[in-house]
Protein backbone atom coordinates (compact mmCIF):
# COMPACT_ATOMS: atom_id res chain seq x y z
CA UNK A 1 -6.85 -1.29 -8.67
CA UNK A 2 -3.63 -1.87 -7.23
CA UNK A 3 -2.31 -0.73 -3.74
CA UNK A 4 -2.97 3.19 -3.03
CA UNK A 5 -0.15 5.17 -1.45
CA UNK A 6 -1.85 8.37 -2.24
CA UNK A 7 -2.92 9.40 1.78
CA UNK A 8 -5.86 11.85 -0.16
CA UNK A 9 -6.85 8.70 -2.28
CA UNK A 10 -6.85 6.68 0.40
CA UNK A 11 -8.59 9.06 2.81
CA UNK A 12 -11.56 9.41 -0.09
CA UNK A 13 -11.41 5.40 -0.20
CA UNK A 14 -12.03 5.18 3.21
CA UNK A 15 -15.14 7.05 3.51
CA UNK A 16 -13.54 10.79 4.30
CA UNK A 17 -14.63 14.03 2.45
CA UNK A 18 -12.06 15.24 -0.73
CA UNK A 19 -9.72 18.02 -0.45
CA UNK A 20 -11.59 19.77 -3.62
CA UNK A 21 -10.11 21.10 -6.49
CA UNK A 22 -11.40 24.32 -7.55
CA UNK A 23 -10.31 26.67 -10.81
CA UNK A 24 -7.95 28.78 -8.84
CA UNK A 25 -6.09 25.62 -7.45
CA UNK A 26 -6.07 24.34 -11.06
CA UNK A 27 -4.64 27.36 -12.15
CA UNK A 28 -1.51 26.85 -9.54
CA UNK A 29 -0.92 23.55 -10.81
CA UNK A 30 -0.77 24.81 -14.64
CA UNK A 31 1.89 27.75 -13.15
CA UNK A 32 3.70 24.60 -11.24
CA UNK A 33 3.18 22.47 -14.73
CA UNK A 34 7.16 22.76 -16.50
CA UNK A 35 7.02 20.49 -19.28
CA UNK A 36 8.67 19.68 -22.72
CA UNK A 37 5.13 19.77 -23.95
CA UNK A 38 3.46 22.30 -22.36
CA UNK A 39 0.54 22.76 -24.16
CA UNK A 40 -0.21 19.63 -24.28
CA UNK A 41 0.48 18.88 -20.67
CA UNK A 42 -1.50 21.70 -19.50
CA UNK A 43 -4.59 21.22 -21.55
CA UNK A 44 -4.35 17.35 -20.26
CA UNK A 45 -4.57 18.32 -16.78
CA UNK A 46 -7.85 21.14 -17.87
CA UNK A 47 -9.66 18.47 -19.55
CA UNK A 48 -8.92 16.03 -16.93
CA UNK A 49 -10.09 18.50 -14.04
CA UNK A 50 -12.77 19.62 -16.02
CA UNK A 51 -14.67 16.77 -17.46
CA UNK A 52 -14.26 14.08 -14.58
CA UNK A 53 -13.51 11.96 -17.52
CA UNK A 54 -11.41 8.31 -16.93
CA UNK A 55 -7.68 8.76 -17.85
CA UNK A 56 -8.27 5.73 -20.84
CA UNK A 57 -11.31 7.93 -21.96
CA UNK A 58 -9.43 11.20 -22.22
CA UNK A 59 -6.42 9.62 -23.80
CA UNK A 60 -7.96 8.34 -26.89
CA UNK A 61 -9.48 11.82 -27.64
CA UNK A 62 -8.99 13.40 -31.38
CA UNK A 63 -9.85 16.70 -32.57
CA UNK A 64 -12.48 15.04 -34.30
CA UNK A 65 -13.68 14.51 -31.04
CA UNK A 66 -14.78 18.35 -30.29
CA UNK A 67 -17.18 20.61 -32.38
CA UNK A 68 -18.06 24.16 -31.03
CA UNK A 69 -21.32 26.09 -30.79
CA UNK A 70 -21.56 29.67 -29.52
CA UNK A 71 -22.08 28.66 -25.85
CA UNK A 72 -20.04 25.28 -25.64
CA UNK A 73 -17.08 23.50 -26.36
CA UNK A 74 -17.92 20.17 -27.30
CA UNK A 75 -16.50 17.09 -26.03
CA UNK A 76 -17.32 13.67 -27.03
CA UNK A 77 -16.38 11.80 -24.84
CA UNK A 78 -15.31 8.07 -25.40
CA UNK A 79 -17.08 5.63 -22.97
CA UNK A 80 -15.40 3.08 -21.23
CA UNK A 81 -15.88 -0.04 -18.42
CA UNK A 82 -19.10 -0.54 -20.26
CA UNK A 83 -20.41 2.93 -20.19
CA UNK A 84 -21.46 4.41 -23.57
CA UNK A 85 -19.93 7.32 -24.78
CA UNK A 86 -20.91 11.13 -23.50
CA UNK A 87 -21.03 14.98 -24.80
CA UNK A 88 -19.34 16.64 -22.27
CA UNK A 89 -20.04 20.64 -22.76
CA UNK A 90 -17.30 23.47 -21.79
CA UNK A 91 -18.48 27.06 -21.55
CA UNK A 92 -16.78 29.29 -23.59
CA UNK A 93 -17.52 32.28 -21.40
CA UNK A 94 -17.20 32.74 -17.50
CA UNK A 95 -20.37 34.10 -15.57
CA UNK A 96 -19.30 37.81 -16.33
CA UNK A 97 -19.36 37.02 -20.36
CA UNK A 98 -15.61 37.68 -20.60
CA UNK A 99 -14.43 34.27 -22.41
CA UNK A 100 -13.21 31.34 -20.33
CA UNK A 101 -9.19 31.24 -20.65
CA UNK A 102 -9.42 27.54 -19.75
CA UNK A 103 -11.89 26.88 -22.65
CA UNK A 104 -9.99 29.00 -24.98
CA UNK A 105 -6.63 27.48 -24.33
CA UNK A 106 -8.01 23.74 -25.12
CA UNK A 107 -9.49 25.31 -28.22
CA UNK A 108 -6.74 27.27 -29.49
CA UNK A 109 -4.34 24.09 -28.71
CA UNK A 110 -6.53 21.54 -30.67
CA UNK A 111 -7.26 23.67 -33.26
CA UNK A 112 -3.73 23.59 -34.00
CA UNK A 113 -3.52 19.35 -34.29
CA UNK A 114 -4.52 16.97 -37.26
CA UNK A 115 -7.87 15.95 -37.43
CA UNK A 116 -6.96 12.17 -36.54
CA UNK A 117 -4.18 13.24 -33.82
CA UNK A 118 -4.25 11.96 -30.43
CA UNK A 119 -4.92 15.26 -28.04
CA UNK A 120 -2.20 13.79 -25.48
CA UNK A 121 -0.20 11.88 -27.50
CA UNK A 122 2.93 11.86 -25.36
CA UNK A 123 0.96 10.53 -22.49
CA UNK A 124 -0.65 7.52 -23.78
CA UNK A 125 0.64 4.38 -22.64
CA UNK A 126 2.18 2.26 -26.21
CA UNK A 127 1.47 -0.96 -23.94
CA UNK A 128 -1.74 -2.56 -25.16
CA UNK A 129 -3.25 -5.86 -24.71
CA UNK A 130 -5.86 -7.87 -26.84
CA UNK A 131 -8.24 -10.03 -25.27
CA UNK A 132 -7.16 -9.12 -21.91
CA UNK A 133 -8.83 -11.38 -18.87
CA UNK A 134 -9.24 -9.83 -15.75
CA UNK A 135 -10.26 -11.50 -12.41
CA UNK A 136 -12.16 -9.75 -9.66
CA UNK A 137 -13.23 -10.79 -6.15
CA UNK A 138 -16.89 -10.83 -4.93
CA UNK A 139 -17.51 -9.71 -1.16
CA UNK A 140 -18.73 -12.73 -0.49
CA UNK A 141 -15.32 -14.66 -1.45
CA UNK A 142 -16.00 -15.73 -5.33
CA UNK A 143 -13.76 -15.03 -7.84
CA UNK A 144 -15.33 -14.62 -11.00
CA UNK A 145 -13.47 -13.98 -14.59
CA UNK A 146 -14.22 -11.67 -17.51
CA UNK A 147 -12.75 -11.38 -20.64
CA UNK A 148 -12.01 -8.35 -23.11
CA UNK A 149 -12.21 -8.89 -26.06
CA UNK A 150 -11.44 -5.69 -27.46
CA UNK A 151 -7.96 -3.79 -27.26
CA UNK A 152 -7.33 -2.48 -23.51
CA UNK A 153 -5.20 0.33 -23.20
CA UNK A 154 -3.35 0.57 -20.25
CA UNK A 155 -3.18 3.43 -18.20
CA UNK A 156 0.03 5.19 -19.04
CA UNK A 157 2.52 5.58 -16.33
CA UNK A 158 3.26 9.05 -17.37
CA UNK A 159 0.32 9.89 -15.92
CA UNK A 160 1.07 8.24 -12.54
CA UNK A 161 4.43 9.89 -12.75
CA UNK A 162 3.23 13.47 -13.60
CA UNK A 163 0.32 14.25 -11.73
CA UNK A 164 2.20 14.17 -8.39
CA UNK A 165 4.73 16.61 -9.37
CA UNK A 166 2.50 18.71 -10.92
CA UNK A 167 -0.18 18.69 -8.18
CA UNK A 168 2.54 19.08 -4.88
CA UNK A 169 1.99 23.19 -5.23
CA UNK A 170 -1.82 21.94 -3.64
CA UNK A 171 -0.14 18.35 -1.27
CA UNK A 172 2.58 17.46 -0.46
CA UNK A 173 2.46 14.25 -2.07
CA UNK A 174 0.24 15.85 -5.30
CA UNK A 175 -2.76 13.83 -6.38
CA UNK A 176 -3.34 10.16 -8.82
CA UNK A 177 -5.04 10.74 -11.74
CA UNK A 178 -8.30 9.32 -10.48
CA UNK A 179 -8.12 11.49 -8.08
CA UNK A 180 -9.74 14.45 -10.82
CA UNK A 181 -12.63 11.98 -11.82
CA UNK A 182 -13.58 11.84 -8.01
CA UNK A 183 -13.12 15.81 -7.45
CA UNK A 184 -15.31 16.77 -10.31
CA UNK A 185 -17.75 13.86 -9.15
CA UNK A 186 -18.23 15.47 -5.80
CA UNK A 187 -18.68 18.33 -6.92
CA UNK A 188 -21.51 17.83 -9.86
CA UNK A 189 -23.27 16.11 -7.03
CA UNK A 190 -23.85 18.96 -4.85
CA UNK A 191 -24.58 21.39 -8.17
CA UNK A 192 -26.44 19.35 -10.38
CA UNK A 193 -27.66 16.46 -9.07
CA UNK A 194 -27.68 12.75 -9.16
CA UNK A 195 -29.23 12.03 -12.15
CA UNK A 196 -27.04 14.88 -14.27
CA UNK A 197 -24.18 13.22 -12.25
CA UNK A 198 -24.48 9.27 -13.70
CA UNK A 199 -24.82 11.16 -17.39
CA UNK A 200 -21.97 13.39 -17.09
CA UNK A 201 -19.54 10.68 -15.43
CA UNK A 202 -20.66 7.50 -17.38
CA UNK A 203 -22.06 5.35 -14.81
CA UNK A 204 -24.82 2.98 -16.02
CA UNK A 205 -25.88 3.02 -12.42
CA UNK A 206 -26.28 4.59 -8.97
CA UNK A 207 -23.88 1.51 -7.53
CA UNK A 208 -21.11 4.24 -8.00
CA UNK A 209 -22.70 7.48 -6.99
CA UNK A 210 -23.65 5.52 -3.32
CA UNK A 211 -19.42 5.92 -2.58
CA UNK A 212 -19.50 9.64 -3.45
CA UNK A 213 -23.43 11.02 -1.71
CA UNK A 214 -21.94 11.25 1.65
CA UNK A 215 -18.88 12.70 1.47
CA UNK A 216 -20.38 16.10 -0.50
CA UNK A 217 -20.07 19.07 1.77
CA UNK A 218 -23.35 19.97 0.64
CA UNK A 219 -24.83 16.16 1.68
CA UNK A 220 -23.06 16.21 5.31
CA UNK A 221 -24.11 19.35 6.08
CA UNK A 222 -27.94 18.38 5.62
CA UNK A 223 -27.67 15.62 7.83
CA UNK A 224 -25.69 17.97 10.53
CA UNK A 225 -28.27 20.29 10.48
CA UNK A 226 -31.17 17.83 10.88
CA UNK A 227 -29.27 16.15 13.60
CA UNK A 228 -29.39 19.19 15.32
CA UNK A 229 -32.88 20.26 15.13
């Protein structure tokens, strides 16, 4: 990861709680969203907010990807950073029955692309790199080197460019695109759990969730309360 200027990112970096995302800020940021594709830019930041998913995992998503039942949309969603692939479900209805618009308006827009088509075509990144190596830095000091040996697709910079202007109507400096993945983390922690959480979010293990366990609402106020008993 290179250096964050983000002061939310940061903030969640250094141990402090997220400013959470919920459905009626998302819906601001579609209103804010003004874009030469807007379909496709709105349904990029839906999916995004919705499924927690990596950027590189929701940018190689086809319609071949999705299949609908009566209760769900269906997303499959490509695993990556050694994580195996995932069904991520949508419901198609809000608690009341009435159908769920932001279900509805990913399904109406795929239904509408080829098969094989890249759901966020414009936003994919064209840069890509075989056999990539990659060097990382133990806490004790040690370097240590892996290689890829399969195609790595870089994050686009679209992304990195967009999601601050669309996201200012909620900060002032908007929000990194990682920045979803952690909200929707945080948040299936304190409604479903920690074992739903590694399954939804593609973890292979609980190395991850540790970062996120504290900084629920839900988790903080537990330990308040016992504090104060």
């Amino acid at each position: 990861m290179g250096t964050v200027k983000n002061q939310y990112y940061k903030d969640f970096l250094d141990g402090f709680l997220l400013n959470e995302i919920s459905r009626q800020d998302i819906n601001l940021v579609l209103d804010n969203i003004k874009h030469q594709h807007q379909a496709q830019a709105r349904v990029l930041v839906i999916i995004s907010w919705a499924s927690g998913a990596r950027p590189n995992e929701y940018l190689r998503i086809t319609p071949e990807h999705i299949s609908r039942s009566k209760e769900f949309l269906e997303i499959k969603m490509p695993g990556s950073k050694g994580s195996s692939a995932r069904t991520i479900s949508l419901p198609r209805q809000l608690k009341d029955g009435s159908p769920d618009p932001l279900t509805t308006e990913i399904d109406d827009y795929v239904r509408r692309l080829f098969p094989k088509q890249y759901l966020f075509w414009f936003f994919r990144s064209n840069a890509i790199k075989n056999g990539v190596t990659k060097n990382y830095k133990r806490k004790d000091g040690t370097l240590v080197t892996r290689r890829y040996d399969k195609c790595y697709e870089l994050l686009s910079n679209k992304l990195t460019y967009y999601f601050p202007k669309w996201f200012e109507v909620l900060f002032p400096d908007g929000v990194p695109p990682y920045y979803l993945r952690h909200n929707r983390s945080t948040k299936l922690l304190e409604v479903a759990g920690r074992e739903a959480t590694l399954m939804n979010q593609g973890w292979k293990s609980e190395i991850t969730l540790k970062r996120y366990t504290h900084k629920t609402k839900k988790m903080r106020k537990q330990i308040a309360d016992g504090l104060m008993e």
